[in-house]
N, C-alpha and C. Protein backbone atom coordinates (compact mmCIF):
# COMPACT_ATOMS: atom_id res chain seq x y z
N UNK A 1 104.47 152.81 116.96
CA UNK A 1 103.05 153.03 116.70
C UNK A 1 102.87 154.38 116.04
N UNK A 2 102.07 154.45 115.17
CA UNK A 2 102.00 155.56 114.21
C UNK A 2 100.77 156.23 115.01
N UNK A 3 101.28 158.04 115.42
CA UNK A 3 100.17 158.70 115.54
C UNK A 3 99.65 159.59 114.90
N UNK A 4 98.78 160.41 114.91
CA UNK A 4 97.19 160.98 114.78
C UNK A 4 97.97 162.03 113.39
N UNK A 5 98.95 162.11 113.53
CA UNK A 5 99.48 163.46 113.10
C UNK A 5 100.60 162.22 111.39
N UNK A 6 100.96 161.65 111.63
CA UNK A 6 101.62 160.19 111.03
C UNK A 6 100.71 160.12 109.21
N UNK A 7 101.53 160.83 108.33
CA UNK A 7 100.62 160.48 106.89
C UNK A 7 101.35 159.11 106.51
N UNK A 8 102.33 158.35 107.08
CA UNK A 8 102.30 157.07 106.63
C UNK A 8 103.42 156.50 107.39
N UNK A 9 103.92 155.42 107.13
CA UNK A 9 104.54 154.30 107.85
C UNK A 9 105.02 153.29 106.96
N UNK A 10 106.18 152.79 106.78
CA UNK A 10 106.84 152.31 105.75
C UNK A 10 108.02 150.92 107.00
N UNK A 11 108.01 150.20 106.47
CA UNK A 11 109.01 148.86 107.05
C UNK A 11 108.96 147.86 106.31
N UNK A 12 109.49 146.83 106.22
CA UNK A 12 109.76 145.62 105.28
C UNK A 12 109.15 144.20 106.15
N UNK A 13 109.35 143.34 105.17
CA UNK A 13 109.13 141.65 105.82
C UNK A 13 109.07 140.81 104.45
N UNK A 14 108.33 139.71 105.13
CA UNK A 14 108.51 138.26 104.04
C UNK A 14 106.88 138.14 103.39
N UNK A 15 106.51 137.82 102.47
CA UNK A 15 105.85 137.46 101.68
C UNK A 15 105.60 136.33 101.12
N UNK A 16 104.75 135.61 101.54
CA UNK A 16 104.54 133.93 100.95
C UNK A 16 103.23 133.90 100.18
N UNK A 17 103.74 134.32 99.37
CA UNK A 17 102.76 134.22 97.89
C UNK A 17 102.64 133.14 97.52
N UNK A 18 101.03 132.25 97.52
CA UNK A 18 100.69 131.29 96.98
C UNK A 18 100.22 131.25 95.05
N UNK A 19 101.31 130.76 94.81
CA UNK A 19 101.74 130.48 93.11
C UNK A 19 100.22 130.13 92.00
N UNK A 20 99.37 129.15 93.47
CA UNK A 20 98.19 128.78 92.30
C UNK A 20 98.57 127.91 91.11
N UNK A 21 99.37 126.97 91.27
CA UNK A 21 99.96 125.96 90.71
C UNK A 21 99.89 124.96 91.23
N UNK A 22 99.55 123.71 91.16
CA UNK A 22 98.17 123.62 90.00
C UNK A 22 97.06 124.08 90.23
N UNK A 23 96.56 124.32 91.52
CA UNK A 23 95.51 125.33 92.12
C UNK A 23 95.45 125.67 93.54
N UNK A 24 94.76 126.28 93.77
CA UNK A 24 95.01 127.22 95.22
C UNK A 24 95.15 126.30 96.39
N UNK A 25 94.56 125.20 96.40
CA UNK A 25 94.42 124.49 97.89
C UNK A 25 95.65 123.55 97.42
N UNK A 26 96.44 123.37 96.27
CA UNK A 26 97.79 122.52 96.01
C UNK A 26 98.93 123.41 95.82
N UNK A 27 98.70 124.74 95.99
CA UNK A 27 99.81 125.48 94.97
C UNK A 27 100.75 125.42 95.67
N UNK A 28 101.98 126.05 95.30
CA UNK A 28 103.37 125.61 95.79
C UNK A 28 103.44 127.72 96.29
N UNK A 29 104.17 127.68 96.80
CA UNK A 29 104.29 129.45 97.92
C UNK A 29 105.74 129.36 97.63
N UNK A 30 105.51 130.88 96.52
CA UNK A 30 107.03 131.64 96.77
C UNK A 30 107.39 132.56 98.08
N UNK A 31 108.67 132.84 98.81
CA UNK A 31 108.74 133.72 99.67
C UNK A 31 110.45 134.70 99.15
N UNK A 32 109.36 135.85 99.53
CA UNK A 32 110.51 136.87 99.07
C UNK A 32 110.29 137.89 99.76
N UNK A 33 111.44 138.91 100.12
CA UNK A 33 111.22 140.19 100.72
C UNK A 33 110.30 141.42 100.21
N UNK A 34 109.49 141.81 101.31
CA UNK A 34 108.48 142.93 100.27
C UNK A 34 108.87 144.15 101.69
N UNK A 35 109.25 145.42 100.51
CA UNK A 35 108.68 146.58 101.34
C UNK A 35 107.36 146.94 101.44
N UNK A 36 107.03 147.67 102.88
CA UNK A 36 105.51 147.79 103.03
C UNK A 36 105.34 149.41 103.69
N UNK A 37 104.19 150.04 102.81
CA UNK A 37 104.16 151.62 102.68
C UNK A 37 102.57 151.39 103.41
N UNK A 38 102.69 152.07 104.40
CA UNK A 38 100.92 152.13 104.86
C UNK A 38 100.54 154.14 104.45
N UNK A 39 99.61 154.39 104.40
CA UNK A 39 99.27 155.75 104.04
C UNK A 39 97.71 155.88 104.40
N UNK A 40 97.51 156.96 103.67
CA UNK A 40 95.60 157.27 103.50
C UNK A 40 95.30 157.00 105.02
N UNK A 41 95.24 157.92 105.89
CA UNK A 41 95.02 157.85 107.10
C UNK A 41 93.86 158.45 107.62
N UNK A 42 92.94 157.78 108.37
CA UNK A 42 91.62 158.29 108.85
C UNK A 42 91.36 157.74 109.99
N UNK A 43 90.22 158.74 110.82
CA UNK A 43 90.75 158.66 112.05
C UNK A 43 91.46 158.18 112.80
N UNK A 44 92.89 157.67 112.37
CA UNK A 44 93.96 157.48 113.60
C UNK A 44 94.51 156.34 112.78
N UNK A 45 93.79 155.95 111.68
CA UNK A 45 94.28 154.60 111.29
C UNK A 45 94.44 154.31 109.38
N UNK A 46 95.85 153.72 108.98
CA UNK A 46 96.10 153.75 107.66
C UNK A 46 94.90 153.07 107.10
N UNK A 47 94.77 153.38 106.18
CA UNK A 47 93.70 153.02 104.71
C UNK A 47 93.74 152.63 104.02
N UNK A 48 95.28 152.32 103.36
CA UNK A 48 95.72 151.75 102.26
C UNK A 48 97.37 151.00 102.67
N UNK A 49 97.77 150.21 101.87
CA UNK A 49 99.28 149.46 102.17
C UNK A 49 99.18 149.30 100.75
N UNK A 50 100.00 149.31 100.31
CA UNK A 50 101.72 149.29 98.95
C UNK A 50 102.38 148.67 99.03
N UNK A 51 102.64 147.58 98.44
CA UNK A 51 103.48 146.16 98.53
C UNK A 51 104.98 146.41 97.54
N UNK A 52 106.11 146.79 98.23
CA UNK A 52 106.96 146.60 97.13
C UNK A 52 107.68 145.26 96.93
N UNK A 53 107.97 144.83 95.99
CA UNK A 53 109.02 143.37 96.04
C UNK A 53 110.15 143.53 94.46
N UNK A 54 111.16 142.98 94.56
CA UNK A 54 111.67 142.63 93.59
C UNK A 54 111.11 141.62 92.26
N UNK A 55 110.14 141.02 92.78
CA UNK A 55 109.37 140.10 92.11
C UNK A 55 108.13 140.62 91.21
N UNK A 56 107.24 141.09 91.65
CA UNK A 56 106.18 141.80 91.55
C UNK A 56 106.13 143.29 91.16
N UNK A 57 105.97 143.64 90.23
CA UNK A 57 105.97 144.86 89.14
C UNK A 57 104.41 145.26 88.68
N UNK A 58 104.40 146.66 89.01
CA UNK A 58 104.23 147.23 90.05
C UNK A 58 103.95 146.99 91.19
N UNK A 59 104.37 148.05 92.13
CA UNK A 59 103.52 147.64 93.48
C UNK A 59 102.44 147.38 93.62
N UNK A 60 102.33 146.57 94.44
CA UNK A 60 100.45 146.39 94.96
C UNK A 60 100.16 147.18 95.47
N UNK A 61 98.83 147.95 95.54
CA UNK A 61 98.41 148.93 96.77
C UNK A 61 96.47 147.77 96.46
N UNK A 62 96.35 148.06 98.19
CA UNK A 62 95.59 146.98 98.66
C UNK A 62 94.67 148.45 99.65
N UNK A 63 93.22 148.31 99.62
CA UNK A 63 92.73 149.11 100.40
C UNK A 63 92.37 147.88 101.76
N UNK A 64 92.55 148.99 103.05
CA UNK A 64 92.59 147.93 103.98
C UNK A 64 91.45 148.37 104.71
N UNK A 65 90.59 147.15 104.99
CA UNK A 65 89.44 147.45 105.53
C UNK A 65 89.32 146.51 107.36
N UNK A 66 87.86 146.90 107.77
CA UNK A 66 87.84 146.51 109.05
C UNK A 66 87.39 148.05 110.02
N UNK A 67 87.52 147.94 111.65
CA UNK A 67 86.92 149.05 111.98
C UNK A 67 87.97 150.20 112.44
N UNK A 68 87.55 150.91 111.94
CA UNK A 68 87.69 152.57 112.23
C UNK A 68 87.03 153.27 112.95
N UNK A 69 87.45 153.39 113.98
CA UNK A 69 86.93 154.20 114.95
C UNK A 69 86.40 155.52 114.38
């Protein structure tokens, strides 16, 4: 668990990216390994995540929302 003092947090996993082929409620889901960078930290909690993958050029960075204390 990342604390108060923590400017980011970094670990890996799987990714099942829906392709959208032929469209979203039919598409076919690639899965591949993505590193994952959390950062931008406010009160106690990351702000942003960074998607790395071999697939996907550049990274994603995704602002992450919901409550913050």
């Amino acid at each position: 668990m990342a604390g108060v003092a923590d400017a980011f947090a970094v670990g890996y996993g799987t990714e099942h990216r829906n392709l959208w082929i032929p469209n979203c409620a039919a598409g076919k889901y690639a899965v591949y390994p993505v590193g994952v960078y959390l950062f931008a930290p406010k009160k106690g909690a990351f702000t942003q995540v960074s998607l790395y993958s071999s697939v996907v050029k550049p990274p994603e960075t995704y602002q992450l929302t919901g409550y913050v204390r």
